[in-house]
Every structure is written in C-alpha cells, then in structure tokens.
C-alpha atoms as a PDB file:
ATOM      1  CA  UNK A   1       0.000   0.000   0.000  1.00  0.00           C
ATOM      2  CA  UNK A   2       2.714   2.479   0.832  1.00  0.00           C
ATOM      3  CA  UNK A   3       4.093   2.142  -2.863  1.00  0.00           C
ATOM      4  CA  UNK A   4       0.789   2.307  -4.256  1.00  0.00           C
ATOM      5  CA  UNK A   5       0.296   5.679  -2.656  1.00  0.00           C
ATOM      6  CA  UNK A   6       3.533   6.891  -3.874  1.00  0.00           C
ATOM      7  CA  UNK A   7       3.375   5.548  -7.502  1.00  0.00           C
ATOM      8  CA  UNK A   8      -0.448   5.839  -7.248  1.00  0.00           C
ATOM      9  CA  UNK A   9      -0.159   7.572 -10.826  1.00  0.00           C
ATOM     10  CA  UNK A  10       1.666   4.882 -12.268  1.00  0.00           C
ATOM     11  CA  UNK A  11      -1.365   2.300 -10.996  1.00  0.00           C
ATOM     12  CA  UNK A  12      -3.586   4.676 -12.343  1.00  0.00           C
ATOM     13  CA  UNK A  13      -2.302   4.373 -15.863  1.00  0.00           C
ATOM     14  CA  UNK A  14      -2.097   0.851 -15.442  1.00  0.00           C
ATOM     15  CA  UNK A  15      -6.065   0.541 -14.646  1.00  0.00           C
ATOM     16  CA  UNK A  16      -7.296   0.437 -18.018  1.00  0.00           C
ATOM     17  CA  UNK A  17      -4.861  -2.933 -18.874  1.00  0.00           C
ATOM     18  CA  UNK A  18      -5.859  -4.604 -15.942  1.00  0.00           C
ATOM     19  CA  UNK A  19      -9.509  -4.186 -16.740  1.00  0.00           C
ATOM     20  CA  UNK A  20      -9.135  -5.161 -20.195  1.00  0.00           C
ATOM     21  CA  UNK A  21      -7.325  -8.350 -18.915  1.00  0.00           C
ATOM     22  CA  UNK A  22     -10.471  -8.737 -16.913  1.00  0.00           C
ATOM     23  CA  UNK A  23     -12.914  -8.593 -19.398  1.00  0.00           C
ATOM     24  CA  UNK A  24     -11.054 -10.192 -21.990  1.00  0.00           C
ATOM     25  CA  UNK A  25      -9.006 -12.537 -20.822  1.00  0.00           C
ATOM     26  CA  UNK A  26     -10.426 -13.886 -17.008  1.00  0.00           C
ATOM     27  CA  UNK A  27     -13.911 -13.491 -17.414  1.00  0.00           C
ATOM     28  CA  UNK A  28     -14.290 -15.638 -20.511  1.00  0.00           C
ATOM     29  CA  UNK A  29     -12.108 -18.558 -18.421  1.00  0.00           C
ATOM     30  CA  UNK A  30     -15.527 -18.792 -17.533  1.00  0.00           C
ATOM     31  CA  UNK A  31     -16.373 -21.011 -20.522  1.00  0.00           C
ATOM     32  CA  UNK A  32     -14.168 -23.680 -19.912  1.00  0.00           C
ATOM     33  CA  UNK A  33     -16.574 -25.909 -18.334  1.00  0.00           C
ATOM     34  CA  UNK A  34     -18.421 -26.352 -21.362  1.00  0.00           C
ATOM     35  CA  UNK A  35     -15.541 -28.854 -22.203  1.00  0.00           C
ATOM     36  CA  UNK A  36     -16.995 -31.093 -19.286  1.00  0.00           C
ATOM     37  CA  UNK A  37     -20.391 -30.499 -20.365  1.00  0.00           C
ATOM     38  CA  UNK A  38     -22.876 -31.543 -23.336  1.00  0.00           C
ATOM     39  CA  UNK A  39     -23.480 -27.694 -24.756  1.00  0.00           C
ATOM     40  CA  UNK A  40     -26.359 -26.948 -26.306  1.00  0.00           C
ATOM     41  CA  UNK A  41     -27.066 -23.500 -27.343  1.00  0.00           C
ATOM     42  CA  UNK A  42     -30.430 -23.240 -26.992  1.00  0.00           C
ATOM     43  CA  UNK A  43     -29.737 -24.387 -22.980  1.00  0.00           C
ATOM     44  CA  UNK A  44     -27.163 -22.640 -22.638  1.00  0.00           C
ATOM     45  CA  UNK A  45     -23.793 -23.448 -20.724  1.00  0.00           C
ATOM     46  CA  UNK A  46     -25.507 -23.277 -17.390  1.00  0.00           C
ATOM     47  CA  UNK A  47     -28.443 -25.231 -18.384  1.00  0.00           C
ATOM     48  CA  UNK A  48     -26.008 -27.715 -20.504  1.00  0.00           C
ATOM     49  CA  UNK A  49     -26.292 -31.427 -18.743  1.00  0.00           C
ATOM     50  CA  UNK A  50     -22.573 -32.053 -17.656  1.00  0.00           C
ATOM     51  CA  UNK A  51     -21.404 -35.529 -19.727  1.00  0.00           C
ATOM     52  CA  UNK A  52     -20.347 -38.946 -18.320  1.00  0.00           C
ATOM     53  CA  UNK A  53     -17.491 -39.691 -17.799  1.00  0.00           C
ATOM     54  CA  UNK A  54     -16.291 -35.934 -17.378  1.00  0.00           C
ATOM     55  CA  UNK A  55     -13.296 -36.700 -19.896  1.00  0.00           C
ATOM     56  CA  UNK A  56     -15.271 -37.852 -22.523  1.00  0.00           C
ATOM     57  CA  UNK A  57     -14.850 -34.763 -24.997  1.00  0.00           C
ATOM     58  CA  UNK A  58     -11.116 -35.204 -24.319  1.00  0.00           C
ATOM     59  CA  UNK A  59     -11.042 -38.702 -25.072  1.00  0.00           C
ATOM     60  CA  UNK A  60     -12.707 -38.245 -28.615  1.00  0.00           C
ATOM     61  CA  UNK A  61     -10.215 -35.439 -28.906  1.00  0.00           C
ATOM     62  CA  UNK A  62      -7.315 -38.055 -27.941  1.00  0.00           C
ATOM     63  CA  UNK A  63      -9.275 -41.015 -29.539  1.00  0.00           C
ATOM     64  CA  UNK A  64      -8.975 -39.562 -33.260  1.00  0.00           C
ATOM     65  CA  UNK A  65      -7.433 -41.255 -35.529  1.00  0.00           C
ATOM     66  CA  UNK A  66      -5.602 -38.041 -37.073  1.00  0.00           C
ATOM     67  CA  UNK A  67      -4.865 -37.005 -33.593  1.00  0.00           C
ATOM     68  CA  UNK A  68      -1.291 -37.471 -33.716  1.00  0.00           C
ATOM     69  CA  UNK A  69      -1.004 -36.366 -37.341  1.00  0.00           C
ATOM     70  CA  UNK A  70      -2.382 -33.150 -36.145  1.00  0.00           C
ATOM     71  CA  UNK A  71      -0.163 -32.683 -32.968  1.00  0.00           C
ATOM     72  CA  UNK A  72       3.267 -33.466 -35.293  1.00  0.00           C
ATOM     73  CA  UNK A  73       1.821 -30.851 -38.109  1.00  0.00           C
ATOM     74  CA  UNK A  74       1.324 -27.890 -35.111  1.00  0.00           C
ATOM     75  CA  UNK A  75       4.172 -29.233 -33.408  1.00  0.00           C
ATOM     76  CA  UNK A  76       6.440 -29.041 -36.646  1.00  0.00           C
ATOM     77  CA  UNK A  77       5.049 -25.388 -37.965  1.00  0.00           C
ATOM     78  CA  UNK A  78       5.570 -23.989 -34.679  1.00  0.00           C
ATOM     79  CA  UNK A  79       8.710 -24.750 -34.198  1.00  0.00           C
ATOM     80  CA  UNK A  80      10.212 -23.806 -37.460  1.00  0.00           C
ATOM     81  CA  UNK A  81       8.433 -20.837 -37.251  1.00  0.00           C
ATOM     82  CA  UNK A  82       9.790 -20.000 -33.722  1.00  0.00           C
ATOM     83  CA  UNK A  83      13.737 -20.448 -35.195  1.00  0.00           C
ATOM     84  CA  UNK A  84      12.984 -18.757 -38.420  1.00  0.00           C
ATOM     85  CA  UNK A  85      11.071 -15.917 -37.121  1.00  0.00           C
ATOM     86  CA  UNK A  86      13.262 -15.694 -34.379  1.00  0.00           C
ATOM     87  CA  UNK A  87      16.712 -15.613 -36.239  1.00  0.00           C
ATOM     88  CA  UNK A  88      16.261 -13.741 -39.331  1.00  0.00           C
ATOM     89  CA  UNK A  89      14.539 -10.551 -37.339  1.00  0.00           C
ATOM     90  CA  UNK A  90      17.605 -10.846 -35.301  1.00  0.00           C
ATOM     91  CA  UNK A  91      20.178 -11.045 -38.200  1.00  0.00           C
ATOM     92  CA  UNK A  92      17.962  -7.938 -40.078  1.00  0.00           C
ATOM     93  CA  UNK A  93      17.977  -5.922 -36.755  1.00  0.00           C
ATOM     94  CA  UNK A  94      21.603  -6.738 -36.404  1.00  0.00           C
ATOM     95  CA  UNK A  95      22.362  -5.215 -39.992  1.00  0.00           C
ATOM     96  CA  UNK A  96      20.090  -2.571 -39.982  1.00  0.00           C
ATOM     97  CA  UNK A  97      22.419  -1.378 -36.464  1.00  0.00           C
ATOM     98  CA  UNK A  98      25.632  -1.570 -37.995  1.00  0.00           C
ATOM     99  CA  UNK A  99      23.815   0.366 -41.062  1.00  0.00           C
ATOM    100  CA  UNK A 100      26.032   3.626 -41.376  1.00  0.00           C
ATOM    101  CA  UNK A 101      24.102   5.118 -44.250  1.00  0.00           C
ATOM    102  CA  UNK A 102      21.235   6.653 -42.699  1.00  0.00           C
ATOM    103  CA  UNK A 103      18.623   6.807 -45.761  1.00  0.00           C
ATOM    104  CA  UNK A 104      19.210   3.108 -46.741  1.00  0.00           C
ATOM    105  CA  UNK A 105      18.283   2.249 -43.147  1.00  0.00           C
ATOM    106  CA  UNK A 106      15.301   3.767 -42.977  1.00  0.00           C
ATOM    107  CA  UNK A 107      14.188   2.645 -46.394  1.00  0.00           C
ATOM    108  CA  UNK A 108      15.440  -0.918 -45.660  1.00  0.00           C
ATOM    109  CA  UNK A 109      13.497  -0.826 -42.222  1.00  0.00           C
ATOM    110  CA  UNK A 110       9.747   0.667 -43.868  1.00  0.00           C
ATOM    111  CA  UNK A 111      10.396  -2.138 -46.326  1.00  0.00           C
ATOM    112  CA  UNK A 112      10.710  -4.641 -44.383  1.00  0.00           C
ATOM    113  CA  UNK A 113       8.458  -3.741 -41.528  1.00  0.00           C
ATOM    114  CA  UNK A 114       4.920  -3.111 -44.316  1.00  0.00           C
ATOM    115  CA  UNK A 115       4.024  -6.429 -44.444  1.00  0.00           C
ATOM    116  CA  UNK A 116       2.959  -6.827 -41.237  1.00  0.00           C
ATOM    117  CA  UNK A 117      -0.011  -4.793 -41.871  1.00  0.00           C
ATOM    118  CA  UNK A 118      -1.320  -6.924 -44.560  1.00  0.00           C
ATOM    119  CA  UNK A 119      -3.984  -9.659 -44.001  1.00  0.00           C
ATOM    120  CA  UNK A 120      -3.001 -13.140 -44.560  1.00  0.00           C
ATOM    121  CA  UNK A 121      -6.027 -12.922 -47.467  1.00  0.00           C
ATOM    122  CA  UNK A 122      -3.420 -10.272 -49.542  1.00  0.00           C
ATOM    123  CA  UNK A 123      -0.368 -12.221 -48.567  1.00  0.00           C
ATOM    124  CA  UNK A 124      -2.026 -15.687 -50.159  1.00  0.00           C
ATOM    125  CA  UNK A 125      -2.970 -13.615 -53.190  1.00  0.00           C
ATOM    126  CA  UNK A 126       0.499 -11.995 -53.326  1.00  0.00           C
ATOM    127  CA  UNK A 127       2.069 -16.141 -52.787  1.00  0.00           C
ATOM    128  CA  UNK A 128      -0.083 -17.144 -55.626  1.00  0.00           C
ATOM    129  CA  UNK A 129       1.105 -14.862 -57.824  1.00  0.00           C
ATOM    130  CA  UNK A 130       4.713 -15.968 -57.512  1.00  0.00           C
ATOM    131  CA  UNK A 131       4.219 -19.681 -56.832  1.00  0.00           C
ATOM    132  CA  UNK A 132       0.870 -20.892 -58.073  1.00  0.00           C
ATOM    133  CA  UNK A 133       1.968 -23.870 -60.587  1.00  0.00           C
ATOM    134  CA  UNK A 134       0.101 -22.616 -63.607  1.00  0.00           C
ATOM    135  CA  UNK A 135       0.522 -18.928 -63.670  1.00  0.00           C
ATOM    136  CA  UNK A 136       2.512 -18.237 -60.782  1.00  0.00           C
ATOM    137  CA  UNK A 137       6.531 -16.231 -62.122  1.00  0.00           C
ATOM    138  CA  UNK A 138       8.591 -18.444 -59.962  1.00  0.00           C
ATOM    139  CA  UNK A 139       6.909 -21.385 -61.824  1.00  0.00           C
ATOM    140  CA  UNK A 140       7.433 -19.542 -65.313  1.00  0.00           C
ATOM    141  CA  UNK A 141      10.953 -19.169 -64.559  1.00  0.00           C
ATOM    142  CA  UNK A 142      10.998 -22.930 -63.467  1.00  0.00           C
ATOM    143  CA  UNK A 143       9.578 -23.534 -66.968  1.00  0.00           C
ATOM    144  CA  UNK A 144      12.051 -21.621 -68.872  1.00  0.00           C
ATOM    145  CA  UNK A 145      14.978 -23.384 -67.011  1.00  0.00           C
ATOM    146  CA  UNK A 146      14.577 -26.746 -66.513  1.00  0.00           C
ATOM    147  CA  UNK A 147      10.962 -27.445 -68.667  1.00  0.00           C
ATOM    148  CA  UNK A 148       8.642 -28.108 -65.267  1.00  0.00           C
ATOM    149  CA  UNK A 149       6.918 -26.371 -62.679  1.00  0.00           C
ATOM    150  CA  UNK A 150       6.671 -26.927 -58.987  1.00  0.00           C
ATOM    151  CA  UNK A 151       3.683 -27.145 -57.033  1.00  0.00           C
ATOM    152  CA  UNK A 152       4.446 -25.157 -54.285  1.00  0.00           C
ATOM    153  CA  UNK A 153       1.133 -24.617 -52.907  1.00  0.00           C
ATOM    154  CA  UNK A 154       0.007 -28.344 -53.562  1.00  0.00           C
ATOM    155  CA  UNK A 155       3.113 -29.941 -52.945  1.00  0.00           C
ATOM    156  CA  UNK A 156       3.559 -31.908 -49.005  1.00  0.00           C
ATOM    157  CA  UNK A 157       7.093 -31.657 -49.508  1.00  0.00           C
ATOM    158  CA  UNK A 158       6.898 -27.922 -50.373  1.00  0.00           C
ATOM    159  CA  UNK A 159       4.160 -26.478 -48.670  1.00  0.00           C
ATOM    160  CA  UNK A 160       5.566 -26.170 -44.889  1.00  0.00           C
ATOM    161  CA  UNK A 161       7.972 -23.769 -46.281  1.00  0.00           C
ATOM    162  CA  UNK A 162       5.970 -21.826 -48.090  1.00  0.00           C
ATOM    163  CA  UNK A 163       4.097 -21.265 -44.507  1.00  0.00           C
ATOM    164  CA  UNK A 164       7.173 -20.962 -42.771  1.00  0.00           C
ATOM    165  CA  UNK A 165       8.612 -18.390 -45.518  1.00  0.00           C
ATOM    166  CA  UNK A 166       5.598 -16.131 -45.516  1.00  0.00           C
ATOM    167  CA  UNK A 167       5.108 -16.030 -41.993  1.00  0.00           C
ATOM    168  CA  UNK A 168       8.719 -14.988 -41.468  1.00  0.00           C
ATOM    169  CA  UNK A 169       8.521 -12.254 -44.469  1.00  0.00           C
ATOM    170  CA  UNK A 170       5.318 -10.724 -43.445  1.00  0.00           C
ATOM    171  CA  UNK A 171       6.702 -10.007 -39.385  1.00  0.00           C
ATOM    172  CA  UNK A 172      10.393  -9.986 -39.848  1.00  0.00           C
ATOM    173  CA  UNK A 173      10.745  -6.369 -39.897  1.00  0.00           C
ATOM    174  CA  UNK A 174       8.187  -5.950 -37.583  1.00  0.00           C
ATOM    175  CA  UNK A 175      10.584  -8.115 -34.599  1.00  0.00           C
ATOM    176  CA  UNK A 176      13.386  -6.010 -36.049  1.00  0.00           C
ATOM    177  CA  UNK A 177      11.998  -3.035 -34.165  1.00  0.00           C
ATOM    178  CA  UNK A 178      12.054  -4.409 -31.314  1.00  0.00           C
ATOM    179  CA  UNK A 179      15.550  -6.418 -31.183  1.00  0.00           C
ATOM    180  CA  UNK A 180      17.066  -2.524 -32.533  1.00  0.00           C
ATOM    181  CA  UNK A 181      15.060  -0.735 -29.630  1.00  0.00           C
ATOM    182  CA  UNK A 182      16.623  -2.961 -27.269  1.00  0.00           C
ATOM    183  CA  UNK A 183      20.086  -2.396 -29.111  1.00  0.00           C
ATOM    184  CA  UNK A 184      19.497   1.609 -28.581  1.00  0.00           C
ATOM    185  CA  UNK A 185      19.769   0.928 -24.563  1.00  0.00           C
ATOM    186  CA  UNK A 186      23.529  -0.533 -25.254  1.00  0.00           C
ATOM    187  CA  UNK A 187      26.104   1.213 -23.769  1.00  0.00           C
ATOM    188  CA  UNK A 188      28.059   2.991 -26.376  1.00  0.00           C
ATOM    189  CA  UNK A 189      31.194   3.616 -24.247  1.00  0.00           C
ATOM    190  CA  UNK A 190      31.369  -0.083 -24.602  1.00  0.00           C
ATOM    191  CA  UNK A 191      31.739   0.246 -28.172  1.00  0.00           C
ATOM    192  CA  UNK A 192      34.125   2.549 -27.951  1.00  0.00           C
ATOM    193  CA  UNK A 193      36.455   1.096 -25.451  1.00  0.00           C
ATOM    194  CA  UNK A 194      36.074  -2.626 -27.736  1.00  0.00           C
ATOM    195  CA  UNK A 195      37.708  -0.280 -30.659  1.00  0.00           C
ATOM    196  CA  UNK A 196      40.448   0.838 -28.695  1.00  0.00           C
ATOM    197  CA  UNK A 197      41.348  -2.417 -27.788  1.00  0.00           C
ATOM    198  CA  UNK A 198      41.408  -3.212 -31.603  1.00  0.00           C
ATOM    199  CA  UNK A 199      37.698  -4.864 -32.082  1.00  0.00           C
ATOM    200  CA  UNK A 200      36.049  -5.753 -35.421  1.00  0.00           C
ATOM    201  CA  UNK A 201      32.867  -4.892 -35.931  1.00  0.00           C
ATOM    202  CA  UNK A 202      31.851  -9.018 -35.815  1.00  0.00           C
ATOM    203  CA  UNK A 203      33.458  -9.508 -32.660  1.00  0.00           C
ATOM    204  CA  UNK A 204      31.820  -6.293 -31.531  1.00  0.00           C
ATOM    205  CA  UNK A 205      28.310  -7.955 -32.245  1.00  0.00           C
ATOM    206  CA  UNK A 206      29.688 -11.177 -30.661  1.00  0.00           C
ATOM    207  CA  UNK A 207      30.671  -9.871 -27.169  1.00  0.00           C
ATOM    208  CA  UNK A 208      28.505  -6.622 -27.110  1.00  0.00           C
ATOM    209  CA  UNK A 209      25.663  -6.409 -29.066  1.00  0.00           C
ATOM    210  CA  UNK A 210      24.308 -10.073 -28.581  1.00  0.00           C
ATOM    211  CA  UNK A 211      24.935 -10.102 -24.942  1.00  0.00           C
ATOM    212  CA  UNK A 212      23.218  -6.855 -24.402  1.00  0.00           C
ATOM    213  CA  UNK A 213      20.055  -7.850 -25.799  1.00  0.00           C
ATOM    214  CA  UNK A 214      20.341 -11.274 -24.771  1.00  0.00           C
ATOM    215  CA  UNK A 215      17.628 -10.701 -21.999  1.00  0.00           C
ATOM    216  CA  UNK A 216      15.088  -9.378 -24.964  1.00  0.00           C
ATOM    217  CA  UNK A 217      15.748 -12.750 -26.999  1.00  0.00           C
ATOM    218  CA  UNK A 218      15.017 -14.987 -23.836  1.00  0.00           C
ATOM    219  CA  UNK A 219      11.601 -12.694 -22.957  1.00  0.00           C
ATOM    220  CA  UNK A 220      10.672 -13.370 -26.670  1.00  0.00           C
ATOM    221  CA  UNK A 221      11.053 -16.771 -26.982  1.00  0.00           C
ATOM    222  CA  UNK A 222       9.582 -17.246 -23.658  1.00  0.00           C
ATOM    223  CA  UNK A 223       6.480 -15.823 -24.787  1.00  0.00           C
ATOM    224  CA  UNK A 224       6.253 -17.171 -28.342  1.00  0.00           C
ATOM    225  CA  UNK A 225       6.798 -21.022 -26.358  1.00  0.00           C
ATOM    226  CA  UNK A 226       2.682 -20.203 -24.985  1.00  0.00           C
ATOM    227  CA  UNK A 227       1.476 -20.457 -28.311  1.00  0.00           C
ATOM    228  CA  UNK A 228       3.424 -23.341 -29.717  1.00  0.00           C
ATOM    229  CA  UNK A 229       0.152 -25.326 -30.449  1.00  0.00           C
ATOM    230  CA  UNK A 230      -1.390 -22.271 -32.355  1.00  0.00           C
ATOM    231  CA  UNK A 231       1.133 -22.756 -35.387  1.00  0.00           C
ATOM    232  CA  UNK A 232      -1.151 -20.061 -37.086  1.00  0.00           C
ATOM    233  CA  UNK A 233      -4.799 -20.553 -37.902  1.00  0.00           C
ATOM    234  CA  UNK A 234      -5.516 -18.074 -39.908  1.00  0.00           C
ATOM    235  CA  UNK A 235      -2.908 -17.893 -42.328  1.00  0.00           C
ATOM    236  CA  UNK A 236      -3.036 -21.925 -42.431  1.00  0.00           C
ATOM    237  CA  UNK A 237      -6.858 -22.012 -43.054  1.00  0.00           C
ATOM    238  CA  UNK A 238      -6.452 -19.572 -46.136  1.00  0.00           C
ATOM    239  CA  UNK A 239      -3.632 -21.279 -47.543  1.00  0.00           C
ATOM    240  CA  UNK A 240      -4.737 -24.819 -47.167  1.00  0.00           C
ATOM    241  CA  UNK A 241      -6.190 -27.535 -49.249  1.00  0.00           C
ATOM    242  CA  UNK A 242      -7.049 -31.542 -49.605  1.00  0.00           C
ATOM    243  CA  UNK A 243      -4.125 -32.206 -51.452  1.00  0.00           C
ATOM    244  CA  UNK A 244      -1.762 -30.554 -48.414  1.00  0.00           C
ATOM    245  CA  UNK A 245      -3.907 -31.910 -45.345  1.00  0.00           C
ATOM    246  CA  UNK A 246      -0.813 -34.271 -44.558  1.00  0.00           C
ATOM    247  CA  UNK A 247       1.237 -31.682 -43.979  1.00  0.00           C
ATOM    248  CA  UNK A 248      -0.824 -29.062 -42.678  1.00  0.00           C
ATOM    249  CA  UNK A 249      -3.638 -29.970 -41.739  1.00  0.00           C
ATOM    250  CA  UNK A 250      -3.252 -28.659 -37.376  1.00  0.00           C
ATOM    251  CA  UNK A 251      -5.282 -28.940 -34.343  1.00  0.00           C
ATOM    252  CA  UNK A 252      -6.840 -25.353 -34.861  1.00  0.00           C
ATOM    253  CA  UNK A 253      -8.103 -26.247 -38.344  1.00  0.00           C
ATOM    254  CA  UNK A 254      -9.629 -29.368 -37.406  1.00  0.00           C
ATOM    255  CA  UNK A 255     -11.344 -28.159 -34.245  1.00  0.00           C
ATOM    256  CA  UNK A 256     -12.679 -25.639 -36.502  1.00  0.00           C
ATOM    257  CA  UNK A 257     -13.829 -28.303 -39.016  1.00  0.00           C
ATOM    258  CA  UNK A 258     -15.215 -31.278 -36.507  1.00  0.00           C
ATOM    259  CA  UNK A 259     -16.208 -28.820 -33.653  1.00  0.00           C
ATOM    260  CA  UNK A 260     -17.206 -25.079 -34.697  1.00  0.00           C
ATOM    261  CA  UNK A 261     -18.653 -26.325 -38.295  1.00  0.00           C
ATOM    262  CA  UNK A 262     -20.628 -28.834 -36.917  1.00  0.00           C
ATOM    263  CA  UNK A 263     -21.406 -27.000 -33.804  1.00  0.00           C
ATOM    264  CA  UNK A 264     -19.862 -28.820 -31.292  1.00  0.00           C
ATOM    265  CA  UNK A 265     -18.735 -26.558 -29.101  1.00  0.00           C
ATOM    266  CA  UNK A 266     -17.932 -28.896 -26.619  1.00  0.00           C
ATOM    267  CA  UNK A 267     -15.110 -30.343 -28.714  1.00  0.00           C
ATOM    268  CA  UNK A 268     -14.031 -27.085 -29.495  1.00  0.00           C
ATOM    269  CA  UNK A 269     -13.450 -26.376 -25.835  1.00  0.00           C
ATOM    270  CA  UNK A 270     -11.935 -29.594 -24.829  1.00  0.00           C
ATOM    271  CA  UNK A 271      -9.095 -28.877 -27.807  1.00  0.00           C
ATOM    272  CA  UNK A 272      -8.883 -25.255 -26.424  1.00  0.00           C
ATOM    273  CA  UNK A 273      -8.488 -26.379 -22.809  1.00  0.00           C
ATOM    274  CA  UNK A 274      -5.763 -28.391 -24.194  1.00  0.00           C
ATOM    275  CA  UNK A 275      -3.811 -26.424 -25.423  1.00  0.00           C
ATOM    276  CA  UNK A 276      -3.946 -23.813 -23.085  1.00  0.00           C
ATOM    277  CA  UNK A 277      -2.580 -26.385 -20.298  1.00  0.00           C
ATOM    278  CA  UNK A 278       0.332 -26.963 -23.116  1.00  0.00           C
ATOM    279  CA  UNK A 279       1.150 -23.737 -23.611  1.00  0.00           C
ATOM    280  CA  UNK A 280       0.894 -23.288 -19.557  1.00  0.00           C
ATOM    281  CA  UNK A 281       3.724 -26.297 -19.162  1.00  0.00           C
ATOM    282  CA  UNK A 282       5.989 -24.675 -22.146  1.00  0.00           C
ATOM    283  CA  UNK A 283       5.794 -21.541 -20.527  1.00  0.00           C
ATOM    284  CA  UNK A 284       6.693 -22.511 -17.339  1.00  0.00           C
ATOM    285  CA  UNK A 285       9.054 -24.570 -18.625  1.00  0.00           C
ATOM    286  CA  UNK A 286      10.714 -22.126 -20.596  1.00  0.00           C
ATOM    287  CA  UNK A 287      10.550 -19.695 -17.723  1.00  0.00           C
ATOM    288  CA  UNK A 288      12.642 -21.969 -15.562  1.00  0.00           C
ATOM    289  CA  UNK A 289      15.346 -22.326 -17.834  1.00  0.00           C
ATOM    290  CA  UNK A 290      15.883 -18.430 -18.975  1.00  0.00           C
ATOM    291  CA  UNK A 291      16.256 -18.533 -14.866  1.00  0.00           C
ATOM    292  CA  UNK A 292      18.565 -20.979 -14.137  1.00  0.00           C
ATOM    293  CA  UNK A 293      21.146 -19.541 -17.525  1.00  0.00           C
ATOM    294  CA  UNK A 294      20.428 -15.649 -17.587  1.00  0.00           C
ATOM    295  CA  UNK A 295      19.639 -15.571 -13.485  1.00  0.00           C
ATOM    296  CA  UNK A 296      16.419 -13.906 -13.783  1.00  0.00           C
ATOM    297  CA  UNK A 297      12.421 -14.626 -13.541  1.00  0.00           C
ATOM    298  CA  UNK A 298      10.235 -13.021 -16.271  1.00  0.00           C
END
C-alpha cells in the first residue's frame, strides 16, 4: 500500500490494462466448463447437462485417428516458425544497427516492416502470384529453365515452407523493431572502449551487441513457447487444401472443421483447454530455464 500511494499515478495508468485483462481474458475462463459439459445452445452453458465420464470430450479429442497427425503438423510449424522468425529478425535488426548510411536504413526498415499490416487474405494472393503452378513467375521461370513447374502450394514436400517463408517475411521487420530498440539501450562507451582495444565490428556484435540484448531474446522466446500449439490458424486455413492436409492440416483447423462447423462446441473447448494447459507447461518450462542460464524470472 505504501508504494501504491507513492506511484499511485503509475497504478492509475495501469487501470485500463488490468480491466481489459479482466474482461477479456479472465472473465471468458468462464467457458471452460463447457468442455466437461454436453453444450447446447439453446440451454445454454448453465443449463447444458454435464457428460459422463467428465473426460469424454477429451477422449474423442485423444481417440482420433488423425490425432497425432495433427499434434506433429502444429508441433512441426511452430517450431520452425519459432527459429525462423526468431533468427532472421535478429540477423535484419543486427544489420540494420551496424547500417552507417542513414537513408538506406530507414528505407530498408519501412520495407521490411509493411508487411505486417497486410492480411493473410493479400499475402495468399500476393504467394499465388509468384508460386501458383500454372501462372505463378517463380513457376514460369521454373519452366524456362529446366521445362517443369513446382507445385508449391500443392506440394507436401513444399508447402511447410511456403508457410514458414511467408510467416517470417510478413513479421520480420516488424521483430526487427524491437531487437534494434533494445540495441538503442547498449552502452556505447562499450563500443568505444572494444575499438580501442582493436575490435572488429563481428566480434563487436559477438561480445557486445548479442549479450546486451540477450535478456530481450530470452523474454521473446519465452512468450512465443505459450502459443506453440497455435502454429497459425488463420494464415493456415487460407492457404490450405485436400491435397496438403498431410502436412498441414493442425489442431486449430480441425477443431474448426469437426467442432465449430458442426457445432460442437464442446469439442471445441476440450481442444482449447488443451492447449492452453500446453502452452501453460511450455511456458513454465521455458521460464525456468531463462532462470537458471540468464539468473532472472520473467
């Protein structure tokens, strides 16, 4: 209480994030016991008879026959998205800071950071017009070269890249910004002392740079570990089709498919419960870890 009253302006500002997190985030928690029960809409989830035996949802969840199909294809996409669009940000960032020509870096920087606004809708049509097998120009200049074309977007052995590779194009500037704005709170007499003792510029990024935002890559991949069983539902839903199921096919979509289509909610809820109890593990799991090597709790 006695630092509230002193930084009571501080927990002022913080009010309105705390009730959104409320609202948002706690209250709905709420609907978790429709997992446990047999939901009906027109009952309600109060109403809804509770089912027998109270795992039963999760045991056709577990029971499916493409359940561990599903669990390797989430499993798989998160993953490689997690190094990819964890590394290349860093390595853009990285070059972007050792940038000395101002006007390239900014260019470089809006460039790269645009395609984060676009929705995953413009991104597939953007994909398709480089990689689709009959019209696509990747494909044309496939044709030209070696007299086929590649399915990319139909292809199981090609199709978790192209996922991977848009994903990382469309947000790779954006995690730029924030791997450079943790580079601006380096020291720079520590720059300058590493030249006077005769420093290149790589060992400068080696023993300065990465080290000082070393606590920023932990914090990121310690949050990005909480959704490891999201792989991406939106952008996989739009780019998806029956010939790349194998492949791509995750829990999200399928939940979405055997649970929200049909309306069974119930199914829906159990996945959802799921996964959030994953994520909950990973994240503590992760948490632990970044402790015991960096020496500090996030």
């Amino acid at each position: 209480m006695t630092r509230a009253r002193r930084y009571w302006a501080l927990y002022l500002m913080l009010l309105p994030a705390m009730a959104y997190l409320a609202v948002y985030k706690y209250a709905p928690m709420y609907g978790i016991i429709v997992a446990f029960k047999d939901y009906s809409l027109g009952e309600g989830i109060v109403a809804s008879p509770w089912i027998h035996p109270w795992y039963g949802h999760f045991s056709e969840l577990f029971g499916s026959p493409y359940f561990g199909q599903l669990l390797r294809n989430t499993f798989l996409l998160s993953i490689y998205k997690i190094v990819w669009g964890t590394t290349l940000p860093l390595v853009l960032a990285l070059i972007l800071n050792e940038c000395r020509l101002t006007w390239m870096r900014r260019w470089v920087q809006t460039l790269s950071y645009m395609p984060h606004f676009l929705s995953w809708v413009i991104i597939f049509g953007i994909t398709g017009a480089f990689l689709s097998e009959s019209s696509g120009l990747v494909n044309r200049w496939l044709e030209q070269l070696t007299g086929h074309s590649v399915g990319f977007l139909t292809s199981t052995d090609w199709f978790r890249s192209v996922l991977v590779g848009t994903e990382v194009w469309k947000d790779m500037g954006w995690g730029a910004i924030i791997y450079l704005a943790a580079m601006v709170g380096i020291d720079p007499s520590r720059y300058e002392v590493a030249r006077v003792d005769g420093a290149s510029r790589l060992r400068q990024i080696w023993h300065i740079t990465l080290p000082g935002i070393r606590n920023v890559i932990i914090l990121l991949l310690v949050l990005r570990l909480g959704h490891v069983l999201e792989a991406g539902f939106e952008q996989v839903y739009i780019f998806y089709n029956l010939q790349v199921y194998p492949v791509a096919d995750i829990l999200d979509t399928w939940v979405f498919r055997t649970g929200l289509e049909n309306l069974n909610f119930s199914l829906a809820a159990a996945a959802g419960l799921f996964k959030s109890i994953i994520g909950l593990v990973l994240i503590l799991a992760a948490n632990r870890i970044a402790k015991r090597w960096d020496g500090q709790l996030w």
